[in-house]
N, C-alpha and C. Protein backbone atom coordinates (compact mmCIF):
# COMPACT_ATOMS: atom_id res chain seq x y z
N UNK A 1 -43.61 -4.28 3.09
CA UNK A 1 -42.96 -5.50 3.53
C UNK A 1 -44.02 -6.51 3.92
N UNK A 2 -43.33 -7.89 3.36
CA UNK A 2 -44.52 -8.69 3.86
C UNK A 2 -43.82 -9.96 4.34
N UNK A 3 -44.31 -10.94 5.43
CA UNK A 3 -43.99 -11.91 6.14
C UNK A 3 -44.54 -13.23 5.12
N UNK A 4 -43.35 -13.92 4.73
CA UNK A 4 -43.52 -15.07 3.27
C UNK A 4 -42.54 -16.27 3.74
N UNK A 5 -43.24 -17.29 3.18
CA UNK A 5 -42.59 -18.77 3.40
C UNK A 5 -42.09 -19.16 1.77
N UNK A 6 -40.53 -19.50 1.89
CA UNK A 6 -39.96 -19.76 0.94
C UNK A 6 -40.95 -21.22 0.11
N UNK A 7 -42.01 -20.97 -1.36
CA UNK A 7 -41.91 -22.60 -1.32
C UNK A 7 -41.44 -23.10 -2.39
N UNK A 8 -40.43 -22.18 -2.98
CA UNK A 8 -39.75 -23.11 -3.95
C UNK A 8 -38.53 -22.13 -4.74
N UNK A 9 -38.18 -23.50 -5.66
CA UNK A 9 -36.98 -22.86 -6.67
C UNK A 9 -37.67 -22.05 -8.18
N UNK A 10 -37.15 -21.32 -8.52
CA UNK A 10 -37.76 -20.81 -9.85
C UNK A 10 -36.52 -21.28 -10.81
N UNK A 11 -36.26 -22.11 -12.19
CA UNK A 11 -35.64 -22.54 -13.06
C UNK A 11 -36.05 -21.50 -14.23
N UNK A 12 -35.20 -21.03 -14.72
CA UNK A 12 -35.68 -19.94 -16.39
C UNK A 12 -34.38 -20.44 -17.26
N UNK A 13 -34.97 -21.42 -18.49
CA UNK A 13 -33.33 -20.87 -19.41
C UNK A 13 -33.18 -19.87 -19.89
N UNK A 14 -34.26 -19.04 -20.38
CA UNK A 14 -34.38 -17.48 -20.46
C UNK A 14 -35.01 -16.64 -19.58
N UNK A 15 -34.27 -15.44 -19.14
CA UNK A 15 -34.52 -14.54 -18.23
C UNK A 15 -33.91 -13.21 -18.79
N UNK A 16 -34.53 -12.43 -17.83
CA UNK A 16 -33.68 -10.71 -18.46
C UNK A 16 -32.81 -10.74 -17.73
N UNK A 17 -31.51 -10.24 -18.89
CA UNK A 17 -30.10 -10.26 -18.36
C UNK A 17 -30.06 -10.02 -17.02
N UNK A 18 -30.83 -8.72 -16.57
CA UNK A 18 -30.52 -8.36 -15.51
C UNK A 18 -30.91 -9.53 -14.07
N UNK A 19 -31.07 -10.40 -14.23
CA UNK A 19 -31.78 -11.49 -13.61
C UNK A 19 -30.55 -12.53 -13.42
N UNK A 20 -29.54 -12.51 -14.20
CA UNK A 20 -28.68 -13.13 -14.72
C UNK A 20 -27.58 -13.90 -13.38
N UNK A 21 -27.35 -14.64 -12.80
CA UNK A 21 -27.02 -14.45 -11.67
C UNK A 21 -27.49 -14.44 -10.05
N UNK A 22 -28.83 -14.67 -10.13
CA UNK A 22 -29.64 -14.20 -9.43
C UNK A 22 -30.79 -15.33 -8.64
N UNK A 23 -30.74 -16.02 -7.36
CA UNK A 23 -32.01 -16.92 -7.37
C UNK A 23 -32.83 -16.50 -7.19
N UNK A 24 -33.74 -16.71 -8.00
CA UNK A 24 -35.20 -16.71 -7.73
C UNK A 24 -35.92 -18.00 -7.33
N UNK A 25 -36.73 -17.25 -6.25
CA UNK A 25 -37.76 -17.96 -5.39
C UNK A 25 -38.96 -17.74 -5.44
N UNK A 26 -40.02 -18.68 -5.29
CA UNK A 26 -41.75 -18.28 -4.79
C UNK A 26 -41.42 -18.47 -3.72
N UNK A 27 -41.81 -16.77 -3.39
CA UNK A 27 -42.53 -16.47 -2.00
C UNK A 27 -44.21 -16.43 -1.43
N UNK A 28 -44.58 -17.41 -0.74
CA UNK A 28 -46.12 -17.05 -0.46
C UNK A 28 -45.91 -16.47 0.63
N UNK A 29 -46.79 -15.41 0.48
CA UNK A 29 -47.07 -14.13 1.91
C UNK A 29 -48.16 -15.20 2.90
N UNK A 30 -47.81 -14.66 4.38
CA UNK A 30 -48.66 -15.60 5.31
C UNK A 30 -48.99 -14.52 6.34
N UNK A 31 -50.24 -14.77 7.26
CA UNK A 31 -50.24 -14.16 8.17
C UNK A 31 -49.43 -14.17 9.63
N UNK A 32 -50.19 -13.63 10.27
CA UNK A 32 -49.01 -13.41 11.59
C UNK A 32 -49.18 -15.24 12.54
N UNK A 33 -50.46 -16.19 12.03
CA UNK A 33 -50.33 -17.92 12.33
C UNK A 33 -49.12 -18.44 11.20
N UNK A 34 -49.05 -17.98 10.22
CA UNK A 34 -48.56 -19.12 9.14
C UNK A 34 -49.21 -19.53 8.11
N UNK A 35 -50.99 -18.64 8.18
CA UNK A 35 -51.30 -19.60 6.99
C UNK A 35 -51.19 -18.58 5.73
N UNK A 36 -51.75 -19.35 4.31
CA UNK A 36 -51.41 -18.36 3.49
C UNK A 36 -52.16 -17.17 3.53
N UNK A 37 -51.56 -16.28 2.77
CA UNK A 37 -52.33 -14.78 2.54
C UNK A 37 -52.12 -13.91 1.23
N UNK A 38 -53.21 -14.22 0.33
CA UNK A 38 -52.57 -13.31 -1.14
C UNK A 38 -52.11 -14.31 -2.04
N UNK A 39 -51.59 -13.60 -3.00
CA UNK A 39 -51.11 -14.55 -4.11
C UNK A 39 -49.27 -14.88 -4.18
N UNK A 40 -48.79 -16.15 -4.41
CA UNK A 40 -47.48 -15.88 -4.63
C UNK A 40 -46.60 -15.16 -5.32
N UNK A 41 -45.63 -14.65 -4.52
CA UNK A 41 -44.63 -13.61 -5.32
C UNK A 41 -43.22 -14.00 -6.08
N UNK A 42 -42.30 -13.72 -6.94
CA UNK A 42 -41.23 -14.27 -7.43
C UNK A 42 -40.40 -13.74 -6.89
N UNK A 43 -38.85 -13.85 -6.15
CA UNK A 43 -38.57 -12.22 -5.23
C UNK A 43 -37.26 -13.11 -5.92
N UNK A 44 -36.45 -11.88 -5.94
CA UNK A 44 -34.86 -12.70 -5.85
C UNK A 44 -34.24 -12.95 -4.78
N UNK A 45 -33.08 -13.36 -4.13
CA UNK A 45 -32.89 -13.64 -2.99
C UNK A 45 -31.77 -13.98 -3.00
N UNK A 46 -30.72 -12.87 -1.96
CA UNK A 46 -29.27 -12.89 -2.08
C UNK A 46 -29.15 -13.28 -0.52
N UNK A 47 -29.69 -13.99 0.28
CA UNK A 47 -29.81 -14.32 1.02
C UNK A 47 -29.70 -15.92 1.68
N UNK A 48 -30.13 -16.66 1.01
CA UNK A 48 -30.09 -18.16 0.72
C UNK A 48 -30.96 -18.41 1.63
N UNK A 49 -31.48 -18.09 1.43
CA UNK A 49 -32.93 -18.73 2.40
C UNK A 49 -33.47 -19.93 1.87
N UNK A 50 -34.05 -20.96 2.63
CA UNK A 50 -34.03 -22.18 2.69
C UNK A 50 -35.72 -22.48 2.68
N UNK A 51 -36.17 -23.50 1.67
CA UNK A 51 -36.93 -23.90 1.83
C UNK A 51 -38.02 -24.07 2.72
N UNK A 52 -39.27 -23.34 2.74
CA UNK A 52 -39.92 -23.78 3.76
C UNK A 52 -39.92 -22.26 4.80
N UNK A 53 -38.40 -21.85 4.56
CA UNK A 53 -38.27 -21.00 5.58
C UNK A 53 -38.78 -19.60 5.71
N UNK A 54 -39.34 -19.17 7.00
CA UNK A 54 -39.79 -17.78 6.57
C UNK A 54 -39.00 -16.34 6.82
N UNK A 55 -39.32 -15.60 5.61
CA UNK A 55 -38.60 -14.56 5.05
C UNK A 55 -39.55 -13.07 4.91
N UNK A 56 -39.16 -12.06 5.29
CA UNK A 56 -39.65 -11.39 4.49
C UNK A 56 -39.22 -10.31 3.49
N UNK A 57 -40.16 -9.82 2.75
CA UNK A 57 -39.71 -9.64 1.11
C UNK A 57 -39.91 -8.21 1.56
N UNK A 58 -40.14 -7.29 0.05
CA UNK A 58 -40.48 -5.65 0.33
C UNK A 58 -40.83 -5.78 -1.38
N UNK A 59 -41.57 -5.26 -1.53
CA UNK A 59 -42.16 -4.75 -3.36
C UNK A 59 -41.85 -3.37 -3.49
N UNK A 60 -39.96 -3.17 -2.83
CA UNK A 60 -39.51 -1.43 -4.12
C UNK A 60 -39.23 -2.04 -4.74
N UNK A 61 -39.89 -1.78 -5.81
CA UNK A 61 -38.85 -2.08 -6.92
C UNK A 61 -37.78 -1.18 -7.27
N UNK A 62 -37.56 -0.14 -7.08
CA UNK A 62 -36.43 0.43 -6.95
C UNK A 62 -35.51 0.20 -6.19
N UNK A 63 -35.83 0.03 -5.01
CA UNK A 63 -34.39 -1.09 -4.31
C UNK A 63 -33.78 -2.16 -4.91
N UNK A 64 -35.10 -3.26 -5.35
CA UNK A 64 -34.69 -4.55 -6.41
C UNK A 64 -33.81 -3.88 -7.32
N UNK A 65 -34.30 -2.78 -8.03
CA UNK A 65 -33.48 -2.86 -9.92
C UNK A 65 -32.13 -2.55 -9.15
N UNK A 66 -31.83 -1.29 -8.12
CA UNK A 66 -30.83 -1.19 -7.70
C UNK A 66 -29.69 -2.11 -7.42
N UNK A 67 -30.53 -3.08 -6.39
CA UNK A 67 -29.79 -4.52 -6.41
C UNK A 67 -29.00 -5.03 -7.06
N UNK A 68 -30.12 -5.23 -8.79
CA UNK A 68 -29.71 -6.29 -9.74
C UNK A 68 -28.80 -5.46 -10.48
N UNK A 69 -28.62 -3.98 -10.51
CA UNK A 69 -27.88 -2.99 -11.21
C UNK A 69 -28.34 -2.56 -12.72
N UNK A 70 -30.09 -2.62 -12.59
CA UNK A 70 -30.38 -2.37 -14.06
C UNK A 70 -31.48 -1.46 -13.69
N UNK A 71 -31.87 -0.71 -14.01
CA UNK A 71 -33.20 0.07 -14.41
C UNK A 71 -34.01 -0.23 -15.18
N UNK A 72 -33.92 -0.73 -15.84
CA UNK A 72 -34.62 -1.60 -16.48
C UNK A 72 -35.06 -2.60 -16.42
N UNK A 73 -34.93 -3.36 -15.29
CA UNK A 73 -35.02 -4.90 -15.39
C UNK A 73 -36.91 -4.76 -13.93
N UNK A 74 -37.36 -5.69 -14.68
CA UNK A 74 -38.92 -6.41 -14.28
C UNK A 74 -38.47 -6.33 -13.04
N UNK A 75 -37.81 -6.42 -12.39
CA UNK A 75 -37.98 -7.24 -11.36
C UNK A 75 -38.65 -6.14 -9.74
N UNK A 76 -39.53 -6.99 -9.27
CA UNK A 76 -39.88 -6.21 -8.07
C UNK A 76 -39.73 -6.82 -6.96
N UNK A 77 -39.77 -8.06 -6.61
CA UNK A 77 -39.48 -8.34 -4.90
C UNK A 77 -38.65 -8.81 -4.65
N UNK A 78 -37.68 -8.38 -3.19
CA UNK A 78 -36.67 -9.04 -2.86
C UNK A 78 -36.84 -9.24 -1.73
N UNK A 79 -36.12 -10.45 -0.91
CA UNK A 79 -36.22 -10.76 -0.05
C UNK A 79 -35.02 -9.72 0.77
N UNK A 80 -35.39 -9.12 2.15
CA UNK A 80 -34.27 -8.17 2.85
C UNK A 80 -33.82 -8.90 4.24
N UNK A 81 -34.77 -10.16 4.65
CA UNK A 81 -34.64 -10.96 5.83
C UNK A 81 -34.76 -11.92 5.90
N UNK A 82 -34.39 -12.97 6.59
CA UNK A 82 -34.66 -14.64 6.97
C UNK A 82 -35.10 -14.23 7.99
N UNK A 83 -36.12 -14.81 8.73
CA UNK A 83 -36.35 -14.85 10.17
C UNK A 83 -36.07 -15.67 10.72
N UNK A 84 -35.31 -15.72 12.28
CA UNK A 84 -34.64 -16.87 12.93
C UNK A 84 -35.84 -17.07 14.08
N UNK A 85 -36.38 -15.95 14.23
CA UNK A 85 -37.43 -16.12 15.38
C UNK A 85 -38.47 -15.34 15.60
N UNK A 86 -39.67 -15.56 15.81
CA UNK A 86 -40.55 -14.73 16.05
C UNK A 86 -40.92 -14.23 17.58
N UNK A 87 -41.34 -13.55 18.69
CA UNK A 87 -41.77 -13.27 19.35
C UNK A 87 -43.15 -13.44 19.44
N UNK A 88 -44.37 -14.15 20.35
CA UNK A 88 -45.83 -14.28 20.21
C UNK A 88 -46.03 -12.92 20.08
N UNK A 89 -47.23 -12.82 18.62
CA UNK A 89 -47.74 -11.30 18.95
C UNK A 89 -47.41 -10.37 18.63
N UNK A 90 -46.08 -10.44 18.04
CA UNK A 90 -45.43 -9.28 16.90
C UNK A 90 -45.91 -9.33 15.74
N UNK A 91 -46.59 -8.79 14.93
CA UNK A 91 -46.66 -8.44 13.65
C UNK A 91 -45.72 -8.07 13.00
N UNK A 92 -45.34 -8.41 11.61
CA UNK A 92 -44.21 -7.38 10.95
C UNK A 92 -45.08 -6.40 9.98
């Protein structure tokens, strides 16, 4: 699991079916200040998390395919939380 700031929409006119239905977002992973950390991730997100806002994701991909209902399908990160608040000093 990793602590990520929503920064955008992902648009595909082609995608794998199993995707079909589904928003995708860039997630950039951040540290426990906010700034970035790592490279951005594509996660889906049944959540509606909002721009800007921070979330964090998990890379099973077996939870994801589960999700999307394919075994087959690419997909590895999903978002499992919005965060409404942090506590100083918690790590996730």
């Amino acid at each position: 699991m990793l602590l990520a700031r929503v920064e955008g929409n992902i648009v595909a006119t082609r995608k794998h079916p199993s995707l079909e239905g589904w928003r995708l977002v860039i997630c950039q992973p951040i540290d426990a200040d906010g700034q970035p950390e790592g490279s951005p991730q594509v996660a889906i997100d049944a959540h509606g998390a909002g721009l800007h806002q921070q979330v964090v994701i998990s890379s099973d991909g077996l939870a994801a395919r589960r999700a999307v209902g394919d075994d087959s399908s690419p997909v590895r990160w999903m978002i499992i939380g919005v965060v409404d608040e942090r506590e100083p000093g918690v790590r996730v």
